[in-house]
C-alpha atoms as a PDB file:
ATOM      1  CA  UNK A   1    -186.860  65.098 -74.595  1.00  0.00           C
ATOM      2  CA  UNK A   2    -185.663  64.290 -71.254  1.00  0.00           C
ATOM      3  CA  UNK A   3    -182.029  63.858 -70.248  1.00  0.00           C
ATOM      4  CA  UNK A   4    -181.264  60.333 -68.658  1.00  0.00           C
ATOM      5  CA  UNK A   5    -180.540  60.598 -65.158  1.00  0.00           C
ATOM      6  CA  UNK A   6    -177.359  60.314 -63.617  1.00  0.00           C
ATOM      7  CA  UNK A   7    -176.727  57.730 -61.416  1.00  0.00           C
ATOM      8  CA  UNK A   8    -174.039  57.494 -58.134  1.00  0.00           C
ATOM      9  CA  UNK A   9    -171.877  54.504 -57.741  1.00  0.00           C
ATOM     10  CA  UNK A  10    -169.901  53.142 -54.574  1.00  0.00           C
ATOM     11  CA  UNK A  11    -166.851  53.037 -57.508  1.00  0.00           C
ATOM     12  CA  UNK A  12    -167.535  56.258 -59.365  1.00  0.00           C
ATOM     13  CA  UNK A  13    -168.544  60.009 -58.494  1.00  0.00           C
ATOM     14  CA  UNK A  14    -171.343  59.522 -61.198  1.00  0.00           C
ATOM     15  CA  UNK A  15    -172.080  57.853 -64.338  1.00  0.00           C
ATOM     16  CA  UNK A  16    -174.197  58.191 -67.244  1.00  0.00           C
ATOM     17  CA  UNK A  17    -176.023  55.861 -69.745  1.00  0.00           C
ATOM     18  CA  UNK A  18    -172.529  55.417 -72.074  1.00  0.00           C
ATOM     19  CA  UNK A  19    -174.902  56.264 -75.125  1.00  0.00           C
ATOM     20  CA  UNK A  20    -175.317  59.979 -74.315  1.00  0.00           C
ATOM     21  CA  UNK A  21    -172.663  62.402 -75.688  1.00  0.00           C
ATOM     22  CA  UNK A  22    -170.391  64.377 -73.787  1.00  0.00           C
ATOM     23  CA  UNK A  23    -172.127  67.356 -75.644  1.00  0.00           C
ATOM     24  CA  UNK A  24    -175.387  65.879 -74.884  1.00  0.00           C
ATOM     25  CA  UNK A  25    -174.655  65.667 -70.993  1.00  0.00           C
ATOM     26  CA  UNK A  26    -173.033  69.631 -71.136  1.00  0.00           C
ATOM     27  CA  UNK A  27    -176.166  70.185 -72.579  1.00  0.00           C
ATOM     28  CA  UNK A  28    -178.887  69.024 -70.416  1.00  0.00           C
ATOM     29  CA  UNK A  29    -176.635  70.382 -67.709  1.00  0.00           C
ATOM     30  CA  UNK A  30    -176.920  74.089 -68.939  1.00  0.00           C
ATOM     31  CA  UNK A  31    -180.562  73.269 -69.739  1.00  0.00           C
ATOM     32  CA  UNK A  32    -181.002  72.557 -65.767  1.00  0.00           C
ATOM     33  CA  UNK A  33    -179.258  75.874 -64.738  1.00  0.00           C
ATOM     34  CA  UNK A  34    -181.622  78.044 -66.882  1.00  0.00           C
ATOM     35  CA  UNK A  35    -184.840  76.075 -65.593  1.00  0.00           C
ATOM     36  CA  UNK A  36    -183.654  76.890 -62.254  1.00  0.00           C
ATOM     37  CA  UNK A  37    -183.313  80.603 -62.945  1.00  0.00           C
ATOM     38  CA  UNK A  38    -179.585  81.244 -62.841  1.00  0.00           C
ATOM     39  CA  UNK A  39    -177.464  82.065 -66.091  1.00  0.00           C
ATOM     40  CA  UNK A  40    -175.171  79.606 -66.861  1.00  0.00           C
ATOM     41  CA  UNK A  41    -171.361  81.331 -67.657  1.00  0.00           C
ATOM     42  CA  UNK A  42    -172.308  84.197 -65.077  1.00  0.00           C
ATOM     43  CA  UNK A  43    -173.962  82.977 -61.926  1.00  0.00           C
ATOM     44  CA  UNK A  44    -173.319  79.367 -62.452  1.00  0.00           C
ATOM     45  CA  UNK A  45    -170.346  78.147 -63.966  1.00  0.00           C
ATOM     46  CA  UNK A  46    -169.366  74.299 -64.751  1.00  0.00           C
ATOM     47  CA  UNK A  47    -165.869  73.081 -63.458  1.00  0.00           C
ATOM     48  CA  UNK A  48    -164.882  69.187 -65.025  1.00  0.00           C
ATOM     49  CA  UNK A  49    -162.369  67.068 -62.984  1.00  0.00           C
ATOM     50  CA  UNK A  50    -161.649  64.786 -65.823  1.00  0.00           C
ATOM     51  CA  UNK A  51    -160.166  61.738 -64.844  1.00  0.00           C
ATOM     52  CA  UNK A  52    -158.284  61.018 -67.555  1.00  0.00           C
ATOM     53  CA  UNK A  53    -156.108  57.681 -65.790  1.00  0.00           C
ATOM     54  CA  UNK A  54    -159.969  56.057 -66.645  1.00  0.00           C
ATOM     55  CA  UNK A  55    -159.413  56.265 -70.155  1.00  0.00           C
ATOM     56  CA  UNK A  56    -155.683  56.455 -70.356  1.00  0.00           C
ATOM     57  CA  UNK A  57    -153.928  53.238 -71.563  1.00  0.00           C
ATOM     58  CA  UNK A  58    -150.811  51.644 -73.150  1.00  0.00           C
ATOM     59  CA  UNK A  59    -149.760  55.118 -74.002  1.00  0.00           C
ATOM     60  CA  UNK A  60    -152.473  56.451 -75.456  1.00  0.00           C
ATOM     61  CA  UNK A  61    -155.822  58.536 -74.394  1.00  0.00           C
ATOM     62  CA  UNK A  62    -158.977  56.365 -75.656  1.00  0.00           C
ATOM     63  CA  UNK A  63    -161.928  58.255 -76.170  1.00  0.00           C
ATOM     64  CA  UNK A  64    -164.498  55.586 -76.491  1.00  0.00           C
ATOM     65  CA  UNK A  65    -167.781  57.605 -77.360  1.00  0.00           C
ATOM     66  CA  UNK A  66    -165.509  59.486 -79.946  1.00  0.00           C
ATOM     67  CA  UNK A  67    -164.145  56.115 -81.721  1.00  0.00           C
ATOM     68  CA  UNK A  68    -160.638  58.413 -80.966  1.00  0.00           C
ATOM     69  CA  UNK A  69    -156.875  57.024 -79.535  1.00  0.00           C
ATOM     70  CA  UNK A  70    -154.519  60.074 -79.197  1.00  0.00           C
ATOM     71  CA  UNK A  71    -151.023  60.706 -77.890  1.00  0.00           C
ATOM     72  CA  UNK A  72    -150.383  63.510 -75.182  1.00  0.00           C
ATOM     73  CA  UNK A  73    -150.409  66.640 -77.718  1.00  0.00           C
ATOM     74  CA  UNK A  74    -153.364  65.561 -79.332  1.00  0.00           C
ATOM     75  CA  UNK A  75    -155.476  64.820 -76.607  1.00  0.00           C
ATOM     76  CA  UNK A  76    -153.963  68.457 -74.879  1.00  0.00           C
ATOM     77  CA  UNK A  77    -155.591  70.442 -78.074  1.00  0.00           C
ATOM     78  CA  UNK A  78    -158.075  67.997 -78.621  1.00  0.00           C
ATOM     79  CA  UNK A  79    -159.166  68.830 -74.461  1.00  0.00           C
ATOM     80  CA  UNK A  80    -158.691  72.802 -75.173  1.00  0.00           C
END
């Protein structure tokens, strides 16, 4: 199966269709650094910037794909 494609926006650094999983997206990533020959971990490594003031409101982090609302603590383990 092939990954959806990511698409640029003027607004965002990148966005994908909102009904592939995080997992999913880590995934097809890793998938894409082995077809090109490199070893994911050791010659390629992933760094995240996650944004988190997109999906930080009222006091609360809302995870949206994870049906999840947690405080500070529990999105700080949750994110570890």
């Amino acid at each position: 199966m092939r990954p959806a494609a990511f698409k640029a926006s003027p607004t965002k650094a990148a966005s994908g269709p909102p009904s592939i999983s995080n997992e999913a997206a880590l995934d097809a990533l890793v998938g894409a650094i082995e077809r090109a020959g490199f070893t994911p971990g050791d010659e390629v490594s992933i760094s995240l910037d996650i944004a988190s003031s997109e999906f930080y409101r009222d006091g609360a982090y809302r995870l949206a794909l994870k049906g999840l609302v947690l405080d500070f603590r529990r999105y700080v383990s949750y994110a570890d």
